[in-house]
N, C-alpha and C. Protein backbone atom coordinates (compact mmCIF):
# COMPACT_ATOMS: atom_id res chain seq x y z
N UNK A 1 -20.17 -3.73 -15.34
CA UNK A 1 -19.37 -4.27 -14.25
C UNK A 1 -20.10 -3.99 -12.94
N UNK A 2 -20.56 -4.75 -11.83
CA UNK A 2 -21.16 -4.91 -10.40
C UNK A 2 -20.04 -4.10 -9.50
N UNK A 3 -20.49 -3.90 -8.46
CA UNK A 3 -19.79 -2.90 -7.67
C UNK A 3 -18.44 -3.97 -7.23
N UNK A 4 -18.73 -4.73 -6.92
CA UNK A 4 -18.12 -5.99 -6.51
C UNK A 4 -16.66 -6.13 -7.34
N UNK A 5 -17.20 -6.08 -8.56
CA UNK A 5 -15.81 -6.20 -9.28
C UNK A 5 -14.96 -4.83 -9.09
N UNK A 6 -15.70 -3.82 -9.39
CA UNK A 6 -14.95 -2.55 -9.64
C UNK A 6 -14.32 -2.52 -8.49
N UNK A 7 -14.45 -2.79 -7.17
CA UNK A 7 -13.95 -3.01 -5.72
C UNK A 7 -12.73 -3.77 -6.64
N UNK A 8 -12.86 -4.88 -6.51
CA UNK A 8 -11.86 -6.25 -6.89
C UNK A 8 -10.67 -5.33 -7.87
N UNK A 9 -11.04 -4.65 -8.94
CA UNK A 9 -10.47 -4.17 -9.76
C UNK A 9 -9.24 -3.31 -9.25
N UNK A 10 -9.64 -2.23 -8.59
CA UNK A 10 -9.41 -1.20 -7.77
C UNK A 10 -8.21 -1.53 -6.63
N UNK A 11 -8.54 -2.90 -6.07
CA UNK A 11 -7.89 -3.46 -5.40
C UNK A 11 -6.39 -4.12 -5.75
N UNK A 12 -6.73 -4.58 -7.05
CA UNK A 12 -5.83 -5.54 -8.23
C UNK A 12 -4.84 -4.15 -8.33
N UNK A 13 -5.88 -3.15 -8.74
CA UNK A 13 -4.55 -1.67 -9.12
C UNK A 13 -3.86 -1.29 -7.69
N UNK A 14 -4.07 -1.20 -6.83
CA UNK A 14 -3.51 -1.04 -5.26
C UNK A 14 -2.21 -1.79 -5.21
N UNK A 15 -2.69 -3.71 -5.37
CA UNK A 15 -1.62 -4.34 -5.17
C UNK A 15 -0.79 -4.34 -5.95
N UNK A 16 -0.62 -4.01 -7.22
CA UNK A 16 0.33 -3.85 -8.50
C UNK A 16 1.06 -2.82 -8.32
N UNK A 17 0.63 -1.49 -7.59
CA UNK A 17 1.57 -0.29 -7.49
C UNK A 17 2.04 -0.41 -6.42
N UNK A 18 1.93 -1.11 -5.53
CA UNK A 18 2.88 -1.55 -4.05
C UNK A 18 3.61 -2.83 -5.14
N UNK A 19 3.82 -3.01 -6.42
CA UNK A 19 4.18 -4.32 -6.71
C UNK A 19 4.68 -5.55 -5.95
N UNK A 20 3.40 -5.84 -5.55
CA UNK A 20 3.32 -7.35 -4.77
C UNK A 20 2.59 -8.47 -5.57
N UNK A 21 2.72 -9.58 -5.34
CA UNK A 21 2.10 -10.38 -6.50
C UNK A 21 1.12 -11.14 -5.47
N UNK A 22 0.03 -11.66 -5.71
CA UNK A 22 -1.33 -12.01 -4.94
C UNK A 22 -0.84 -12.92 -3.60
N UNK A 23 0.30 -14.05 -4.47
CA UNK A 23 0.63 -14.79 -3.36
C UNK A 23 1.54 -13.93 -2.40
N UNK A 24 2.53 -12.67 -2.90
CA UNK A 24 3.02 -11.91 -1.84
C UNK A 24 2.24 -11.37 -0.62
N UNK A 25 0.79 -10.78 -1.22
CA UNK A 25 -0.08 -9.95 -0.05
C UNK A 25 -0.39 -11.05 0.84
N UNK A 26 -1.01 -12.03 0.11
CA UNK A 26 -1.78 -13.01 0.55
C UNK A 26 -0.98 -13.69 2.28
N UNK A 27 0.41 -13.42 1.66
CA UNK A 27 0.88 -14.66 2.64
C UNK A 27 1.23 -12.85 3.89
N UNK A 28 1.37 -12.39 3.48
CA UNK A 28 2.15 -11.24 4.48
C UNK A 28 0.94 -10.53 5.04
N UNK A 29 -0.52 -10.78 4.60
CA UNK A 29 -1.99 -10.35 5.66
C UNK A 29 -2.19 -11.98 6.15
N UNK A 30 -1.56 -13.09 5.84
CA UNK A 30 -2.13 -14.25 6.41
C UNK A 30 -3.35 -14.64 6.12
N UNK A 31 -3.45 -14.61 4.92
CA UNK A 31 -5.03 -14.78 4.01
C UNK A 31 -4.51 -16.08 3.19
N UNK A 32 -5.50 -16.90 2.68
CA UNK A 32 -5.13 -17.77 1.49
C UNK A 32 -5.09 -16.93 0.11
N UNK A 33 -3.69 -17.32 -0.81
CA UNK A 33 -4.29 -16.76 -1.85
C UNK A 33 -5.37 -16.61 -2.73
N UNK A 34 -6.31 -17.99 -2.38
CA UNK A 34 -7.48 -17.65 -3.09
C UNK A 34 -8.66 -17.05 -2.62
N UNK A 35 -8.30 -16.39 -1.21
CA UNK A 35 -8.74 -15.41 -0.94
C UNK A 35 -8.60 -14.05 -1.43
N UNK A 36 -7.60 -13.69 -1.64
CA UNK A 36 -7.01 -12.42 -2.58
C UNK A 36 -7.75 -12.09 -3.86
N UNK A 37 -7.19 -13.94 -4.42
CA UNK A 37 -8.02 -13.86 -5.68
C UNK A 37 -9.51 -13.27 -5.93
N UNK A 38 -10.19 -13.87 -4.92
CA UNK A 38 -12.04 -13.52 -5.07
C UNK A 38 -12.17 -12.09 -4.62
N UNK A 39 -10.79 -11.49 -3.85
CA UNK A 39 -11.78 -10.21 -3.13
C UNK A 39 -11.19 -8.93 -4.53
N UNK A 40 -10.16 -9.78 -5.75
CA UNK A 40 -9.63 -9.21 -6.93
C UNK A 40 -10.68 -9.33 -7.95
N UNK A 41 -11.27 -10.54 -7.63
CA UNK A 41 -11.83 -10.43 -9.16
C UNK A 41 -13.40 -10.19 -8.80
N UNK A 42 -13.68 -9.58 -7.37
CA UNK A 42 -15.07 -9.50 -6.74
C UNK A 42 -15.88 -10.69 -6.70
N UNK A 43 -15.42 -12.11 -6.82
CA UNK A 43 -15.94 -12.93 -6.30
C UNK A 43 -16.18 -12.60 -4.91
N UNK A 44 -15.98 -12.09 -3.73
CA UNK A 44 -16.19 -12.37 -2.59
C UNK A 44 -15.65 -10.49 -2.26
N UNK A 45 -16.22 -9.94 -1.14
CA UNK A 45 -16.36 -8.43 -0.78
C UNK A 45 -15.23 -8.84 -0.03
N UNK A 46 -13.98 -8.10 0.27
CA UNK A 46 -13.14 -7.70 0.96
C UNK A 46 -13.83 -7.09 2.33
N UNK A 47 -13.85 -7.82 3.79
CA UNK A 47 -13.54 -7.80 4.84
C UNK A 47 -13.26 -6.04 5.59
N UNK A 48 -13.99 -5.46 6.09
CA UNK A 48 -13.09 -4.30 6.86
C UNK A 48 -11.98 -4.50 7.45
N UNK A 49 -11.65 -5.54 8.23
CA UNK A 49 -10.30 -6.04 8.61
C UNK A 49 -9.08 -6.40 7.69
N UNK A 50 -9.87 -6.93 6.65
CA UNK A 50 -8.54 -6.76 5.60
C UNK A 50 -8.14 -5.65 4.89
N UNK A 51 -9.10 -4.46 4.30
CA UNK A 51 -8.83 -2.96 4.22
C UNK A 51 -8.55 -2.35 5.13
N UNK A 52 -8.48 -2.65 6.52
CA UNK A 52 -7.23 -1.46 7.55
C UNK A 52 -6.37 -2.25 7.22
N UNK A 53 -6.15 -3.96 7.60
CA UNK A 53 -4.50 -4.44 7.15
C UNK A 53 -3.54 -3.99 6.60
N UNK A 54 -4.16 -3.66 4.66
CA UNK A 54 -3.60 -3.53 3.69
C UNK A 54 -3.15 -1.77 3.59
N UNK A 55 -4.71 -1.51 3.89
CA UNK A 55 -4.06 -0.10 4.68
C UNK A 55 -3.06 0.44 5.40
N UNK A 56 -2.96 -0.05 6.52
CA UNK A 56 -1.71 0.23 7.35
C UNK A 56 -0.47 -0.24 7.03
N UNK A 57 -0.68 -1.80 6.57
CA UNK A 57 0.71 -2.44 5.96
C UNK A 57 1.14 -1.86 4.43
N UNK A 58 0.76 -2.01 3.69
CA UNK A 58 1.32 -1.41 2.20
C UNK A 58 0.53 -0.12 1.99
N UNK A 59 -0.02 0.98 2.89
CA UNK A 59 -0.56 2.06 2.27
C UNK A 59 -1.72 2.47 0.93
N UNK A 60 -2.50 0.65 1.00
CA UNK A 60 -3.35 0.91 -0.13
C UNK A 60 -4.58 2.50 0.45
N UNK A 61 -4.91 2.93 -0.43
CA UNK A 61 -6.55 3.82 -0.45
C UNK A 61 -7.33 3.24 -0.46
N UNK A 62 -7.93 3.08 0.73
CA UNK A 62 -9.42 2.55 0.95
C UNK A 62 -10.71 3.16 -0.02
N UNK A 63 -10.17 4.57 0.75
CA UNK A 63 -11.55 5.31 0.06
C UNK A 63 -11.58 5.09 -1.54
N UNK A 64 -10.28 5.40 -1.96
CA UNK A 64 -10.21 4.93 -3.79
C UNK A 64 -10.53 3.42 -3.82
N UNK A 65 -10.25 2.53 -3.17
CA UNK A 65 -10.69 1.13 -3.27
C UNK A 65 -12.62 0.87 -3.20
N UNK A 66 -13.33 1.80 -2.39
CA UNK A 66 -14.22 1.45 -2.21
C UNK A 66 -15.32 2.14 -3.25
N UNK A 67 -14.76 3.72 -3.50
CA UNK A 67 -15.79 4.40 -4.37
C UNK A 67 -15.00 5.12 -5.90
N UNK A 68 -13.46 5.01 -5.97
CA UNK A 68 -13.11 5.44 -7.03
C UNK A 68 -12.74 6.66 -6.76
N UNK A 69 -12.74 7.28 -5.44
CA UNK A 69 -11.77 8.56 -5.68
C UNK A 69 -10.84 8.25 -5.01
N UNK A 70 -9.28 9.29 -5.27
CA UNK A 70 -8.18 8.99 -4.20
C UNK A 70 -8.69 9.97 -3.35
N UNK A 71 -7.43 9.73 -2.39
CA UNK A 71 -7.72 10.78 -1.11
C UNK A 71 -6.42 10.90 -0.59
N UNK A 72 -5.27 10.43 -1.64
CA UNK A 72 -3.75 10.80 -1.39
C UNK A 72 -3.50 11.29 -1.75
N UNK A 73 -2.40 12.39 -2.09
CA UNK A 73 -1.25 13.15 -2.93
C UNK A 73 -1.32 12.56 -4.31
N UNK A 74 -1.70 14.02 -5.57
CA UNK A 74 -1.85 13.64 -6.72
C UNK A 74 -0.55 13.08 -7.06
N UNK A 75 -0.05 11.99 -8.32
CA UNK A 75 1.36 12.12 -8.35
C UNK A 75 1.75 13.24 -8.69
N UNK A 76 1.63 14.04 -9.17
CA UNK A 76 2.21 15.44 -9.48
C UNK A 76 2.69 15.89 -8.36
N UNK A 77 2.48 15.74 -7.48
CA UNK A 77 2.58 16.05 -5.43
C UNK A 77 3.94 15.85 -5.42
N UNK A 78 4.63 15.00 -5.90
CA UNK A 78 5.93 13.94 -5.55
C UNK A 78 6.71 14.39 -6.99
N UNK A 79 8.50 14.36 -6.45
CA UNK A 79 9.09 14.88 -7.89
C UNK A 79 9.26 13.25 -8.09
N UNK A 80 9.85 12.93 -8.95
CA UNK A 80 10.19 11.33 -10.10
C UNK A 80 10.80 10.68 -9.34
N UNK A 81 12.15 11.44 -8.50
CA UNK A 81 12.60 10.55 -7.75
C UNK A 81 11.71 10.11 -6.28
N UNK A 82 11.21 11.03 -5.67
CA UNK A 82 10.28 10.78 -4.38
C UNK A 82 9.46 10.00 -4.43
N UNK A 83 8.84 10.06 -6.07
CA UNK A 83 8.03 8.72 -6.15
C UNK A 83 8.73 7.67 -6.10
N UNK A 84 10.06 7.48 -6.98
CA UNK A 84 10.20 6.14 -7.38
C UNK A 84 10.79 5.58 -5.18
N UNK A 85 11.18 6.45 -5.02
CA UNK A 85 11.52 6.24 -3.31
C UNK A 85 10.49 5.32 -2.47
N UNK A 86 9.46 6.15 -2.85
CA UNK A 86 7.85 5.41 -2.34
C UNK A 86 7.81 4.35 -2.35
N UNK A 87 7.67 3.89 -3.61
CA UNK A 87 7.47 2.59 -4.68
C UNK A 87 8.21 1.46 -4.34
N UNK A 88 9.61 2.35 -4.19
CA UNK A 88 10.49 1.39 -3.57
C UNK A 88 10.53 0.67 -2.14
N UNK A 89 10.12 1.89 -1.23
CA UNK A 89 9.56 1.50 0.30
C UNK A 89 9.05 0.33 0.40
N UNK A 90 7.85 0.71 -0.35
CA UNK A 90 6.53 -0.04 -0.33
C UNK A 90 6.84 -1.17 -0.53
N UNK A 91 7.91 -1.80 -1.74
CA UNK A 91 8.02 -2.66 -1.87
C UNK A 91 8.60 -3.84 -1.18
N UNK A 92 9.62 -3.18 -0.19
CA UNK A 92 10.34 -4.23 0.73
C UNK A 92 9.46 -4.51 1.82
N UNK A 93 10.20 -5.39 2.87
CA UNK A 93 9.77 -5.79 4.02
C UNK A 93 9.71 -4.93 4.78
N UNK A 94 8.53 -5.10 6.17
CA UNK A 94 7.80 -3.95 7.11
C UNK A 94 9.79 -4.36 7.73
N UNK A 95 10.22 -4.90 8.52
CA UNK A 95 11.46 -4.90 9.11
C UNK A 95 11.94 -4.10 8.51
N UNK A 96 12.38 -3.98 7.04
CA UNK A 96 13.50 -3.07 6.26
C UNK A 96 12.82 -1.58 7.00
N UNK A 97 11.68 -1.36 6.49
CA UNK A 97 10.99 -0.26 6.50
C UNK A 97 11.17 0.44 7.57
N UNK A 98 11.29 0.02 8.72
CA UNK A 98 11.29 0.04 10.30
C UNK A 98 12.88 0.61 10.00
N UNK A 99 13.69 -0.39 9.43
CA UNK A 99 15.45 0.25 9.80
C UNK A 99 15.40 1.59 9.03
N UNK A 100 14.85 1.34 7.62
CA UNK A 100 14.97 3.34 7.12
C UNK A 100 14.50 4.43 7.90
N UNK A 101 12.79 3.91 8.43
CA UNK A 101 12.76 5.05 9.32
C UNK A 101 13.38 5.17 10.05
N UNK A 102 14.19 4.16 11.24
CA UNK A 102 14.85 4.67 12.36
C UNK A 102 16.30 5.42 11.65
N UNK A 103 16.98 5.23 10.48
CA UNK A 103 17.82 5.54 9.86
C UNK A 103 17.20 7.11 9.54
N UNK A 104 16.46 7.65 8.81
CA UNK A 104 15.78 8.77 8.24
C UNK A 104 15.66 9.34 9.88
N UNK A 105 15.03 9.10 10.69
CA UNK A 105 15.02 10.16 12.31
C UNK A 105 16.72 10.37 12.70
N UNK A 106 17.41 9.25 12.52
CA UNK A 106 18.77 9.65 13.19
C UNK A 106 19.31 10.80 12.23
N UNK A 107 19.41 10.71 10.68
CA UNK A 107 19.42 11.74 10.09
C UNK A 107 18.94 12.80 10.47
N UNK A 108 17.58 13.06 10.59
CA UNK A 108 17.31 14.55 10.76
C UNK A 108 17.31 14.99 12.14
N UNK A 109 17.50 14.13 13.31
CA UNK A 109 17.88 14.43 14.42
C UNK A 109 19.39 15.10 14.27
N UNK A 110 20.18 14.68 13.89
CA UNK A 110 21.25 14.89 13.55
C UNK A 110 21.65 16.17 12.74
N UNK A 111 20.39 16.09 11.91
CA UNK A 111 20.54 17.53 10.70
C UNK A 111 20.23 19.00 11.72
N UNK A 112 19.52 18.33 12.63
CA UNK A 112 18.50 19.30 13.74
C UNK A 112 19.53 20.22 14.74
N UNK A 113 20.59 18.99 15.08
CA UNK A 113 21.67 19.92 15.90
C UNK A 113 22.09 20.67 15.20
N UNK A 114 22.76 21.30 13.77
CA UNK A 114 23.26 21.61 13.47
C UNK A 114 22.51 22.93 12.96
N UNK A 115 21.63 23.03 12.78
CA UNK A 115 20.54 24.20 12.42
C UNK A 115 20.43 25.25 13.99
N UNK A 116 20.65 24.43 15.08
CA UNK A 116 20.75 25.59 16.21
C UNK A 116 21.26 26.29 16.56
């Protein structure tokens, strides 16, 4: 396998555990899907601009995308439910995402008075 693919590969495993489907990423970085496709199956090298995108927007690993190691929290890091929480994040819309966090700060702002 060429470096190219193992990239592509790597990438394919990224978007499957944010479970998004090619035409999901595709349309939500504003790429064609058959752009997705080639930078999946290493027809074509994935862009630095599209690895911060995907980065910042769904939390893929670059560094695991580019050379095969992670550089996040083993899952063992996370109990069953914290993961499946993640997973779940990841999966909705950046808007949703935006209302939990502001929801999750009013919580612990809230938890915060009460600890003083």
């Amino acid at each position: 396998m060429h470096l190219s693919e193992e990239i592509g590969s790597r990438l394919q495993e990224e978007r499957k555990r944010c479970a998004k489907t090619q035409n999901e990423l595709a349309d939500a970085l504003g790429i064609a899907k058959r752009t997705q496709a080639n930078y999946e199956s290493g027809a074509s090298d994935a862009t630095a601009s599209y690895l911060s995108k995907v980065s910042i927007q769904f939390g893929f690993d670059v560094p695991y995308i580019l050379n095969g190691v992670r550089t996040t929290l083993s899952e063992h890091a996370l109990s069953d439910v914290e993961d499946m929480l993640v997973k779940q994040y990841r999966s909705i819309p950046e808007d949703d995402q935006k209302a939990i966090r502001r929801f999750l700060q009013a919580m612990a702002d809230d938890a915060a008075k009460y600890q003083k």
